[in-house]
C-alpha atoms as a PDB file:
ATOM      1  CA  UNK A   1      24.726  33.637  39.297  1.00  0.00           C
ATOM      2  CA  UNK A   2      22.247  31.029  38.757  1.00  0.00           C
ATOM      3  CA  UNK A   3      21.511  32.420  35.219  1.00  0.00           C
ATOM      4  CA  UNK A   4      25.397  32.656  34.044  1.00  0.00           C
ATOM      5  CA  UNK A   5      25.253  28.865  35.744  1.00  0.00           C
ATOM      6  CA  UNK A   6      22.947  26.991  33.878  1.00  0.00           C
ATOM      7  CA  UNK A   7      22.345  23.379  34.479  1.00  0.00           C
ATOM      8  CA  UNK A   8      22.922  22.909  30.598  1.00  0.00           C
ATOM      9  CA  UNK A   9      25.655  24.857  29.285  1.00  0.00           C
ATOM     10  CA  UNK A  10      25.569  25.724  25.333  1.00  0.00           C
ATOM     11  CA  UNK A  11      28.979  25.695  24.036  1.00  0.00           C
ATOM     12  CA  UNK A  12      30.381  26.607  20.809  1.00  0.00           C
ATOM     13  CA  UNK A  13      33.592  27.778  18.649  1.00  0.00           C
ATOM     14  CA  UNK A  14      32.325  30.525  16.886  1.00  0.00           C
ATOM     15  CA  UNK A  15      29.304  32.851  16.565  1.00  0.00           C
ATOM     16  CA  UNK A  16      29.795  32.514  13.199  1.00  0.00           C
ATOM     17  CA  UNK A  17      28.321  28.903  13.400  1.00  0.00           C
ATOM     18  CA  UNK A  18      25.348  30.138  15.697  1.00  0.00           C
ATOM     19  CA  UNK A  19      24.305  32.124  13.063  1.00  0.00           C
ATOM     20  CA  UNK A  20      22.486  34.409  16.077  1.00  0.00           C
ATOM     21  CA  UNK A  21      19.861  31.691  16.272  1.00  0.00           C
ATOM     22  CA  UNK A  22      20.766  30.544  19.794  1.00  0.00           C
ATOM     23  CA  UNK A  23      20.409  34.101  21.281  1.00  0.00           C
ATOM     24  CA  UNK A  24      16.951  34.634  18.965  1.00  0.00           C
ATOM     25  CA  UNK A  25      16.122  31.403  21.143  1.00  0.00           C
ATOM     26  CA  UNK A  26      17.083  33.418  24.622  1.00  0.00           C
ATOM     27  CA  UNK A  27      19.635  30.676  25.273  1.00  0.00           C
ATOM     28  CA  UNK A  28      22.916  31.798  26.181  1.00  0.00           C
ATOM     29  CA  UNK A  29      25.751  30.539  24.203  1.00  0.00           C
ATOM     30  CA  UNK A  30      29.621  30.087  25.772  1.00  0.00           C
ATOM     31  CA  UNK A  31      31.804  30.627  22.482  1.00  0.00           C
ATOM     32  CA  UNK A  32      35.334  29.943  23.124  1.00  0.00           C
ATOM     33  CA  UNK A  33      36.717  30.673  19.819  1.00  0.00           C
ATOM     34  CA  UNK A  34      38.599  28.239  17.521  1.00  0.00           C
ATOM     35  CA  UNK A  35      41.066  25.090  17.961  1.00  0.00           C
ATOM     36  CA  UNK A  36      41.881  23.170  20.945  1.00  0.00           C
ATOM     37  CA  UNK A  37      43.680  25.123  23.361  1.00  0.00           C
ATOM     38  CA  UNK A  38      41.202  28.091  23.282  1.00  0.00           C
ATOM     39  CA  UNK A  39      38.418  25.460  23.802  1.00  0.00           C
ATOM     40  CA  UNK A  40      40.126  23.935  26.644  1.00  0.00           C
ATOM     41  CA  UNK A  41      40.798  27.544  28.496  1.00  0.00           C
ATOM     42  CA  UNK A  42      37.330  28.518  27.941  1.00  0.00           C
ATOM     43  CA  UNK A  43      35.621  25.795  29.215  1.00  0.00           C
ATOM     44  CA  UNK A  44      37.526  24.839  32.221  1.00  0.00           C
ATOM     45  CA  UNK A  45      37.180  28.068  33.457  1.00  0.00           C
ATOM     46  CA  UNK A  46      33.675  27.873  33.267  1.00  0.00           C
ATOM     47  CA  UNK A  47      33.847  25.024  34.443  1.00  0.00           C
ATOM     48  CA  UNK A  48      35.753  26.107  37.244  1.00  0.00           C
ATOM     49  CA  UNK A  49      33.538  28.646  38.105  1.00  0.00           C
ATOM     50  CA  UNK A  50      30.269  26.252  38.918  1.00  0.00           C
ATOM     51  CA  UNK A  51      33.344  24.300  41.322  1.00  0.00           C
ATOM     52  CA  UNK A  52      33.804  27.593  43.284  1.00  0.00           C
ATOM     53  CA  UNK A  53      30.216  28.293  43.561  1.00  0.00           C
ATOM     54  CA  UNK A  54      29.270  24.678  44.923  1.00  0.00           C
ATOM     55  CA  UNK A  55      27.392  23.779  41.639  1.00  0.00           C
ATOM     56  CA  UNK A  56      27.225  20.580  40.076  1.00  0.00           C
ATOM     57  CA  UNK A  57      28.680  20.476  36.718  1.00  0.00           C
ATOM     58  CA  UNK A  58      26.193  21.337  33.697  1.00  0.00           C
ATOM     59  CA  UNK A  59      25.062  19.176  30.905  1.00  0.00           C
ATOM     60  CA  UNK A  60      27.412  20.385  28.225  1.00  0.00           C
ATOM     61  CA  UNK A  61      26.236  20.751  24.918  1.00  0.00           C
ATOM     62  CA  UNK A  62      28.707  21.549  22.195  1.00  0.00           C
ATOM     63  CA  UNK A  63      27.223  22.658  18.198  1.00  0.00           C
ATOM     64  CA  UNK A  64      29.169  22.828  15.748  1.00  0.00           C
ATOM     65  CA  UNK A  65      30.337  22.256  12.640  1.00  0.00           C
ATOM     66  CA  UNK A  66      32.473  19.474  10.774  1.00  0.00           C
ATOM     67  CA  UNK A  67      33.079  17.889   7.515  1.00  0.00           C
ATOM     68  CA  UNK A  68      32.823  14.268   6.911  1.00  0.00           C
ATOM     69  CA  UNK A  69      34.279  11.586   4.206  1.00  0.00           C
ATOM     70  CA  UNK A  70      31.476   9.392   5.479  1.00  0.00           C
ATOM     71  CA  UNK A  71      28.102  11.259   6.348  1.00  0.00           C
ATOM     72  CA  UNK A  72      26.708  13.711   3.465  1.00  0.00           C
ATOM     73  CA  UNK A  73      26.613  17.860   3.513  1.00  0.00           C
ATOM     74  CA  UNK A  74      23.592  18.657   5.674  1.00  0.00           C
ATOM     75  CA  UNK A  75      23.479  15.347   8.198  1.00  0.00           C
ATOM     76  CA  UNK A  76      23.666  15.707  12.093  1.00  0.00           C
ATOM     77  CA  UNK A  77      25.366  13.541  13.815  1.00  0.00           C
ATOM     78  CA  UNK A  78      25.651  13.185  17.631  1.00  0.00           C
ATOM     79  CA  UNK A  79      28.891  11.956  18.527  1.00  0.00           C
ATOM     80  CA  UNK A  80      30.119   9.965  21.972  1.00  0.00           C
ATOM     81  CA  UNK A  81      33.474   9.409  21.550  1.00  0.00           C
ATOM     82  CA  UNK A  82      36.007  11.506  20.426  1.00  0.00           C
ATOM     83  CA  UNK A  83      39.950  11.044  19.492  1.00  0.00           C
ATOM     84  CA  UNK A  84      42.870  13.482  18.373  1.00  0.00           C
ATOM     85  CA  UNK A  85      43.481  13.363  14.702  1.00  0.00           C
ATOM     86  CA  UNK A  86      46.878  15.787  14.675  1.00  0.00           C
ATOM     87  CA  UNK A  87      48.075  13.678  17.995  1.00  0.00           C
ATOM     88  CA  UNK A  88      51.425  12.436  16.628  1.00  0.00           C
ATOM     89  CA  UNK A  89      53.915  11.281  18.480  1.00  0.00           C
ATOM     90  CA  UNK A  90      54.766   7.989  16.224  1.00  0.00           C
ATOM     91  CA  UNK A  91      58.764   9.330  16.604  1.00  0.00           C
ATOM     92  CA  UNK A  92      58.611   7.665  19.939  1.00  0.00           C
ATOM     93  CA  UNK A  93      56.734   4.856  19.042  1.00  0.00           C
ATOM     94  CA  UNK A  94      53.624   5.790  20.029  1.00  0.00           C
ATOM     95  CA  UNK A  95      50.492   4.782  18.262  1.00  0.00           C
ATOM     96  CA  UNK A  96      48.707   7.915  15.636  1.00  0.00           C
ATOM     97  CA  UNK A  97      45.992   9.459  18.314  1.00  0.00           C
ATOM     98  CA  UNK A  98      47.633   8.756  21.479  1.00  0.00           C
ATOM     99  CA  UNK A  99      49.239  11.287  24.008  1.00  0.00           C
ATOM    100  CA  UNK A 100      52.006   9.771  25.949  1.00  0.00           C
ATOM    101  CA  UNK A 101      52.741   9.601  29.425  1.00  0.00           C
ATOM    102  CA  UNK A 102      49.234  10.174  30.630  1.00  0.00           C
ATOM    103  CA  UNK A 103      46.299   7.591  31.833  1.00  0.00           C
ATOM    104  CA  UNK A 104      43.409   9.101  29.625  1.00  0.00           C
ATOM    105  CA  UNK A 105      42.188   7.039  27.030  1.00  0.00           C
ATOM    106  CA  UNK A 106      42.887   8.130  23.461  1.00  0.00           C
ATOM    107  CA  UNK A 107      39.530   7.868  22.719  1.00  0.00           C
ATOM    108  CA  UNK A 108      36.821   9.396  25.136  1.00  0.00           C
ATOM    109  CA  UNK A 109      33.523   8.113  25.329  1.00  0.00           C
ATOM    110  CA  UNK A 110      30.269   9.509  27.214  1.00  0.00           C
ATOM    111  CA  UNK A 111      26.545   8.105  27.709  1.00  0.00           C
ATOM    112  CA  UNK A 112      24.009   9.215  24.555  1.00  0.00           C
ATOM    113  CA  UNK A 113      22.629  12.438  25.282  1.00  0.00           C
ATOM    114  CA  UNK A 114      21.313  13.496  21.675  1.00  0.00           C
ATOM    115  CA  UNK A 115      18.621   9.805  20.775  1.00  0.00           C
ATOM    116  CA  UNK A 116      17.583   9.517  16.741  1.00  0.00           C
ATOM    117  CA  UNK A 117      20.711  10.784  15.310  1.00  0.00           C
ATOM    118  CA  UNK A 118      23.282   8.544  13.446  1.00  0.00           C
ATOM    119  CA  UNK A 119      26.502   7.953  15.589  1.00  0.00           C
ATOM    120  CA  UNK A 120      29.485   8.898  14.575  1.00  0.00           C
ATOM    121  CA  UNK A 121      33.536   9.034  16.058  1.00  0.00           C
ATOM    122  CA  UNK A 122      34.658  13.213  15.965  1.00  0.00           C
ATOM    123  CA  UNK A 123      38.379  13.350  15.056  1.00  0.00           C
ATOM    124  CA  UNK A 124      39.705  17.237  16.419  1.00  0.00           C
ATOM    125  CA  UNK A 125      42.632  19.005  15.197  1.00  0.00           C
ATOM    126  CA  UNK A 126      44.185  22.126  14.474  1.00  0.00           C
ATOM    127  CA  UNK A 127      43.684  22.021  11.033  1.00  0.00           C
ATOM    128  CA  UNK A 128      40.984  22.718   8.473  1.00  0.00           C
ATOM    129  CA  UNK A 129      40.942  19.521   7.223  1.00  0.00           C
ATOM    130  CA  UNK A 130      40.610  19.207   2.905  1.00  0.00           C
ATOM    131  CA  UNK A 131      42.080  15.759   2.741  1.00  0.00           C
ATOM    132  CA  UNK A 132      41.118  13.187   4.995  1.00  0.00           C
ATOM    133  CA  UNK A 133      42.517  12.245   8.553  1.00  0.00           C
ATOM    134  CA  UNK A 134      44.985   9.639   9.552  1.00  0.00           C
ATOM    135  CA  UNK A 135      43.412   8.799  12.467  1.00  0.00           C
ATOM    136  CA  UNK A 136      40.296   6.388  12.156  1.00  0.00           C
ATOM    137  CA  UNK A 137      37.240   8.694  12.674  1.00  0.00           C
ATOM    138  CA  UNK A 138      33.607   9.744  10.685  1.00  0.00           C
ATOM    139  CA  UNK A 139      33.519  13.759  11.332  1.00  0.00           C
ATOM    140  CA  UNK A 140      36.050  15.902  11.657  1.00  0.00           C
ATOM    141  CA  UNK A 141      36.333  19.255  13.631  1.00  0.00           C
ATOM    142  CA  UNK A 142      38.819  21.618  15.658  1.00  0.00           C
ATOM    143  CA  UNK A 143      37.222  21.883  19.224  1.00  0.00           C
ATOM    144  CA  UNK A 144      35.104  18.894  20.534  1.00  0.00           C
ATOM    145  CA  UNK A 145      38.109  16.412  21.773  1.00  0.00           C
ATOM    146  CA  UNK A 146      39.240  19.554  24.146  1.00  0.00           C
ATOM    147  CA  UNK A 147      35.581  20.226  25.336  1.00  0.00           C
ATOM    148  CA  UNK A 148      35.295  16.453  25.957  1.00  0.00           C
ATOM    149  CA  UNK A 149      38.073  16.201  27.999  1.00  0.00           C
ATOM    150  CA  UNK A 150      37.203  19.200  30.050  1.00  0.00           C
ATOM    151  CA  UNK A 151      34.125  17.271  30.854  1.00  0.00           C
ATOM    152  CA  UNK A 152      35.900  14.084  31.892  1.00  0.00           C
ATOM    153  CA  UNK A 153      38.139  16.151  34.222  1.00  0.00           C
ATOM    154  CA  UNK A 154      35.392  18.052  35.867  1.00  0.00           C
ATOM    155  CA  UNK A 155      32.844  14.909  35.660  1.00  0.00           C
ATOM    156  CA  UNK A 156      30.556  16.483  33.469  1.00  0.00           C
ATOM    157  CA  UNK A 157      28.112  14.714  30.963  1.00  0.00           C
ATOM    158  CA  UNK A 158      29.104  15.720  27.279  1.00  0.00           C
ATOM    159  CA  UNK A 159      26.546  15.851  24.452  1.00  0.00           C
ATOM    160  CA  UNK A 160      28.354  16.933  21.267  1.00  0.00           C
ATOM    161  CA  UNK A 161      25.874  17.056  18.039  1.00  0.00           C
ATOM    162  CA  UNK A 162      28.079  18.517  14.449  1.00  0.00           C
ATOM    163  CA  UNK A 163      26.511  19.818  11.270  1.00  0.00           C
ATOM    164  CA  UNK A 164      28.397  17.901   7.986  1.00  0.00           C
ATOM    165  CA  UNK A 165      28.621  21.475   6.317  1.00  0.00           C
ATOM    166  CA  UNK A 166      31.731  19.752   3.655  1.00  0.00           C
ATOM    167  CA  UNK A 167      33.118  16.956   2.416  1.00  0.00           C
ATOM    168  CA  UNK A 168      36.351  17.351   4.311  1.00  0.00           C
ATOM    169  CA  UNK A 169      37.465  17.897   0.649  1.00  0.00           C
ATOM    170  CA  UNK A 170      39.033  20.288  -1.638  1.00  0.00           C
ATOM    171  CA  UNK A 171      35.806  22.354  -1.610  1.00  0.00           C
ATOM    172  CA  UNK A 172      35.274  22.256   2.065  1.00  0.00           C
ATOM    173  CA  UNK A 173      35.962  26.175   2.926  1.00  0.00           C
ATOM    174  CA  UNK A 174      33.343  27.192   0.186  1.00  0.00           C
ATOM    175  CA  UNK A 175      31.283  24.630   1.157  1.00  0.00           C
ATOM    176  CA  UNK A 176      31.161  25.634   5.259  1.00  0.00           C
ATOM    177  CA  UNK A 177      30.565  28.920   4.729  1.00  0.00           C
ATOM    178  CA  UNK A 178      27.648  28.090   2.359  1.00  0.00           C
ATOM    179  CA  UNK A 179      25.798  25.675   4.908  1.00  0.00           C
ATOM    180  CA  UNK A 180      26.256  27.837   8.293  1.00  0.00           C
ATOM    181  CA  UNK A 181      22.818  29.143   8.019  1.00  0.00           C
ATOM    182  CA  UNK A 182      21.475  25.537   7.803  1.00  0.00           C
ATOM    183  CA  UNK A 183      23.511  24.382  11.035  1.00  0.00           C
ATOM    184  CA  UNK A 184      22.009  26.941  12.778  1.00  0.00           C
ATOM    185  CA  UNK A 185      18.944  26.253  12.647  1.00  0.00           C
ATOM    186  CA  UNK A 186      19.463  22.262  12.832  1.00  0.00           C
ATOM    187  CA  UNK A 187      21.639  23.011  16.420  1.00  0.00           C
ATOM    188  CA  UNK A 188      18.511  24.379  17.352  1.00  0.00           C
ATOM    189  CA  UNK A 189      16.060  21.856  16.753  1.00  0.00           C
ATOM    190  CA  UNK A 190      18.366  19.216  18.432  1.00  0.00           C
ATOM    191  CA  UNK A 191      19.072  21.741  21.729  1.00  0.00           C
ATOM    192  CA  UNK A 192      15.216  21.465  22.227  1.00  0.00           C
ATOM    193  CA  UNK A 193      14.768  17.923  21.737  1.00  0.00           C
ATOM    194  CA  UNK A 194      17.628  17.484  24.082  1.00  0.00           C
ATOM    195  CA  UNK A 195      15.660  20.154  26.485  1.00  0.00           C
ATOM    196  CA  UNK A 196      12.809  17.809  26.645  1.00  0.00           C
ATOM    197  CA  UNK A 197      15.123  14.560  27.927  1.00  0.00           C
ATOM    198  CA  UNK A 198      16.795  16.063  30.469  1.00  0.00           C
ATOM    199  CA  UNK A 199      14.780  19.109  32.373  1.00  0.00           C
ATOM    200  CA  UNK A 200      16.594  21.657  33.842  1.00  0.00           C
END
């Protein structure tokens, strides 16, 4: 149990962003496949399952990758705080990023867990994004505002670090498939430093 339990809990999209490099590494990885909902589900189970075994929640750390308008192909950012990009409910009068009738914050914010890495606000939606998001952010993604707020719910700390494979751009599929290999072995790198902060 203890070993499917980990005090820090690798989480990812795809194992087509892990490149293998995780499991070369002997770390297990939770992939929960792409988009929000399928993040959610996967995590909060997990979740769920250190809650019915008496566990404190793990330090989750989340890989992955994202394009950016801001940061340039190949930088790794770590990011805190984390809004909804496709969040539109303006027909009501609601502001672009916020969902209605709840108390969360539309943007969630944790403590620094990844230290030397440039900061930057993750925008998540259920697009592939190729032309730039309404919603005020630096990198953008499809998981890591549903893994946050998995955390906040089960009072877990969140560490979220994301590979710029693209531009955001008209070239941005090419351009992620062509830099996967690189994120791997960046996530890596930062999972060890990360390793060495906070102990199991």
């Amino acid at each position: 149990m203890a070993e499917r339990l980990p005090g820090q809990l690798v989480v990812m999209a795809l194992e087509l962003e892990g490149q293998g490099a995780f499991e070369q590494a002997g770390v297990p990885v939770l992939y929960t496949g792409l988009g929000k909902v399928n993040a959610a589900l996967a995590l909060a189970a997990r979740l769920a399952a250190y809650r019915s075994a008496a566990r404190p929640p793990p330090l989750v750390l989340n890989f992955g990758s994202a394009g950016s308008g801001r940061f340039p192909t190949g930088t790794l950012v770590a990011c805190r705080r984390f809004v909804q990009r496709d969040m539109d409910v303006t027909g009501l009068g609601f502001p672009l990023g916020v969902t209605p009738f709840e108390e969360d914050a539309a943007t969630l914010e944790f403590p620094e867990v990844f230290a030397g890495l440039p900061d930057g606000v993750c925008g998540t939606g259920d697009s592939f994004e190729t032309g730039g998001s309404r919603v005020a952010c630096d990198v953008v993604d499809m998981e890591a505002y549903a893994l946050a707020k998995a955390c906040a719910r089960a009072g877990a700390l969140f560490g979220c670090v994301k590979y710029v494979t693209d531009g955001a751009d008209h070239a941005a599929a090419g351009d992620w498939q062509a830099n996967l290999r690189h994120a791997a072995v960046a996530f890596v790198a930062a999972y060890a430093s990360v390793r060495e902060r906070f102990p199991v």
